[in-house]
Protein backbone atom coordinates (compact mmCIF):
# COMPACT_ATOMS: atom_id res chain seq x y z
CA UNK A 1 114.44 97.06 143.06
CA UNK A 2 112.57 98.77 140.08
CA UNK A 3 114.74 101.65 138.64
CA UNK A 4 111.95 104.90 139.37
CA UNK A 5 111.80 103.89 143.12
CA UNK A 6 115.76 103.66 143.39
CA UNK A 7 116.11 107.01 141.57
CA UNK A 8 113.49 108.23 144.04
CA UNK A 9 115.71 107.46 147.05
CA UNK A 10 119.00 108.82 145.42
CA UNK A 11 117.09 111.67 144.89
CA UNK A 12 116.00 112.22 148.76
CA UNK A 13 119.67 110.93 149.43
CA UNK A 14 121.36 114.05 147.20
CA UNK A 15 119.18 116.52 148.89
CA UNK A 16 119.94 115.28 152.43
CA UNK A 17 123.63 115.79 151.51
CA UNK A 18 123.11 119.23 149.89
CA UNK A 19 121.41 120.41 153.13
CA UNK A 20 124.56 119.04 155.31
CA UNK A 21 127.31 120.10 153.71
CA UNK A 22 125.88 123.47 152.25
CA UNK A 23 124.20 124.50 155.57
CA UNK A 24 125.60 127.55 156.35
CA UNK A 25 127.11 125.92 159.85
CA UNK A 26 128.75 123.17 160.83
CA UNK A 27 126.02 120.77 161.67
CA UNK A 28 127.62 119.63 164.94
CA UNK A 29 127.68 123.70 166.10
CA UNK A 30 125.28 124.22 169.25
CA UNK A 31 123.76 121.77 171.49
CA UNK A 32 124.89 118.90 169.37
CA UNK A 33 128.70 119.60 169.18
CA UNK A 34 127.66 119.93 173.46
CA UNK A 35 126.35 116.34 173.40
CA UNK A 36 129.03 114.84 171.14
CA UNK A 37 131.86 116.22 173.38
CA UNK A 38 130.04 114.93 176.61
CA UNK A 39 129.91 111.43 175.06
CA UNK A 40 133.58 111.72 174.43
CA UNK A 41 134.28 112.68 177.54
CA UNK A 42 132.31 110.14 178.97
CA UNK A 43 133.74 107.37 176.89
CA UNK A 44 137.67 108.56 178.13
CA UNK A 45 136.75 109.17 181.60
CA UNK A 46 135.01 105.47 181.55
CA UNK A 47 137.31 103.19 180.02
CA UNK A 48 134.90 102.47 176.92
CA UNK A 49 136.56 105.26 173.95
CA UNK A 50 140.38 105.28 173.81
CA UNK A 51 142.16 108.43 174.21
CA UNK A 52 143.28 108.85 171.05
CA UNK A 53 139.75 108.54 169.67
CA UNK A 54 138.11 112.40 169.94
CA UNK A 55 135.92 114.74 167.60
CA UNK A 56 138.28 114.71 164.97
CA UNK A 57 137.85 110.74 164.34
CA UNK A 58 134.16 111.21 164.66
CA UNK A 59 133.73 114.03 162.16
CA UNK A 60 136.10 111.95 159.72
CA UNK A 61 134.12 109.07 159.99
CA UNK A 62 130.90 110.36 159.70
CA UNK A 63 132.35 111.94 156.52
CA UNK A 64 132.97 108.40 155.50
CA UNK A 65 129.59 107.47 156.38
CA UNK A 66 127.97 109.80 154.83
CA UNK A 67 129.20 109.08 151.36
CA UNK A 68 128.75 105.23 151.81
CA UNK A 69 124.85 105.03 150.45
CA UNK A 70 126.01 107.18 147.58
CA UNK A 71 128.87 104.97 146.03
CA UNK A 72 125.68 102.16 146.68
CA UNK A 73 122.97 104.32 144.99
CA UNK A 74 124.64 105.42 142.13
CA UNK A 75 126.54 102.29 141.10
CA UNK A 76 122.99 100.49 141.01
CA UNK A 77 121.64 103.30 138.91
CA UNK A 78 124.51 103.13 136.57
CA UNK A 79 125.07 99.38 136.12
CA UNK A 80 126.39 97.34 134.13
CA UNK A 81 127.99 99.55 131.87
CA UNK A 82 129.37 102.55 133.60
CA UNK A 83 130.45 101.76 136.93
CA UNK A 84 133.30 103.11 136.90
CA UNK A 85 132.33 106.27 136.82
CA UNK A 86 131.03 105.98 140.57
CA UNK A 87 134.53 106.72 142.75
CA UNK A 88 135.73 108.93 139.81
CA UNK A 89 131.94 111.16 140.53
CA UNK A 90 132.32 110.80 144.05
CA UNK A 91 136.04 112.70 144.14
CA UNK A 92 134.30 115.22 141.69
CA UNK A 93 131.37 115.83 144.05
CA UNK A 94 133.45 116.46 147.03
CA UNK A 95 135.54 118.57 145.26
CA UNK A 96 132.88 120.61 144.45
CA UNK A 97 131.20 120.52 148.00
CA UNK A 98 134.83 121.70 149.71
CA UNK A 99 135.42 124.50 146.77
CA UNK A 100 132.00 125.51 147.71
CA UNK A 101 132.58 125.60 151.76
CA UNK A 102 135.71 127.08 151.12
CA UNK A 103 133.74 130.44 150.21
CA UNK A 104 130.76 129.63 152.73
CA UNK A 105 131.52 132.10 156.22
CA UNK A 106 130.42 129.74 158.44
CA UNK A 107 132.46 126.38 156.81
CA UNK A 108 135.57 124.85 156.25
CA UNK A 109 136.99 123.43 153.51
CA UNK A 110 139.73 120.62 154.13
CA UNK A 111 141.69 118.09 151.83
CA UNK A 112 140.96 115.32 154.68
CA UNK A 113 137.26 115.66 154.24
CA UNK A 114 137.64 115.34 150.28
CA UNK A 115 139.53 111.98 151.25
CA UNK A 116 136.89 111.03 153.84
CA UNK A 117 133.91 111.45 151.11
CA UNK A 118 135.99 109.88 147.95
CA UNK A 119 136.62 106.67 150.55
CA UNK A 120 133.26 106.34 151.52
CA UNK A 121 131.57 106.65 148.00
CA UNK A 122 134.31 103.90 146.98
CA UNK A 123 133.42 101.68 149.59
CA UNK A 124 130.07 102.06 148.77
CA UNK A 125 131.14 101.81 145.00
CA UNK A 126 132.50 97.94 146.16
CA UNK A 127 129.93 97.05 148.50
CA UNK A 128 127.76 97.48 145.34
CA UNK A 129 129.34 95.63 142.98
CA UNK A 130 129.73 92.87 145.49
CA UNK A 131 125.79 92.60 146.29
CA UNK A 132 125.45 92.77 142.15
CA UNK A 133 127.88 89.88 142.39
CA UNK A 134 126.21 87.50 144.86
CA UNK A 135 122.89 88.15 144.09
CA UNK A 136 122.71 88.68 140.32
CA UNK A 137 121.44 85.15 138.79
CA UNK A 138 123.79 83.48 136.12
CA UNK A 139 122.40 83.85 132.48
CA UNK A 140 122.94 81.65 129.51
CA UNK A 141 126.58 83.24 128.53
CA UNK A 142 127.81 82.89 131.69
CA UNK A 143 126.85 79.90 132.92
CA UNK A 144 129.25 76.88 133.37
CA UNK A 145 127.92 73.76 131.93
CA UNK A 146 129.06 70.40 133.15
């Protein structure tokens, strides 16, 4: 994946974020907070969702979720050197993003989301470094000689 291109989709990545979690509402207020709790519903009243799963395990998830391409993105951009830096820039992010809600009218800030975001950016973090490590070809150094 040449390195312009992959910056290019990080880039369209960051602003989707931005315009999620600094929109000044909750992205699931109106018609699609409606449609999520009629699913739910649905899924109860059917059998198919188990009681115990309702908006709050959604919006957690989705938290999750939403970090996930991030901790992928970034650890590509920044390898081999400084991966590390990936979970660490992840916690600092959503730090920021909650601090920032926190002071937005129409937001919330919680320590549960900054735990959501930091897992999902580390899971992406790993998932990265596990493709690198399956797909990157041995080179002279590392290769085992019989």
């Amino acid at each position: 994946m040449g390195r312009i291109f992959l910056w290019g989709i990080t880039c369209l990545y960051v602003v989707a974020v931005a315009f999620i979690v600094l929109w000044p509402t909750h992205v699931d207020s109106g018609g699609s907070g409606e449609t999520l709790a009629r699913i739910l519903a649905d899924g109860h009243a059917r059998g198919w969702l188990p009681g115990w799963f309702g908006y709050g395990q959604v919006e957690w998830l989705s938290n999750v979720v939403m970090f996930v391409p991030g901790g992928l993105l970034f650890t590509w951009l920044l390898r081999p050197a400084r991966t590390w830096l990936v979970p660490l820039g992840g916690l600092a992010c959503t730090l920021a993003i909650e601090t920032i809600q926190h002071f937005m009218p129409g937001r919330t800030s919680s320590p549960m989301d900054v735990l959501a975001n930091t897992l999902g950016c580390a899971i992406g973090w790993v998932l990265a470094l596990a493709l690198v490590k399956v797909t990157e070809k041995p080179n002279q150094n590392t290769e085992i000689h019989s």
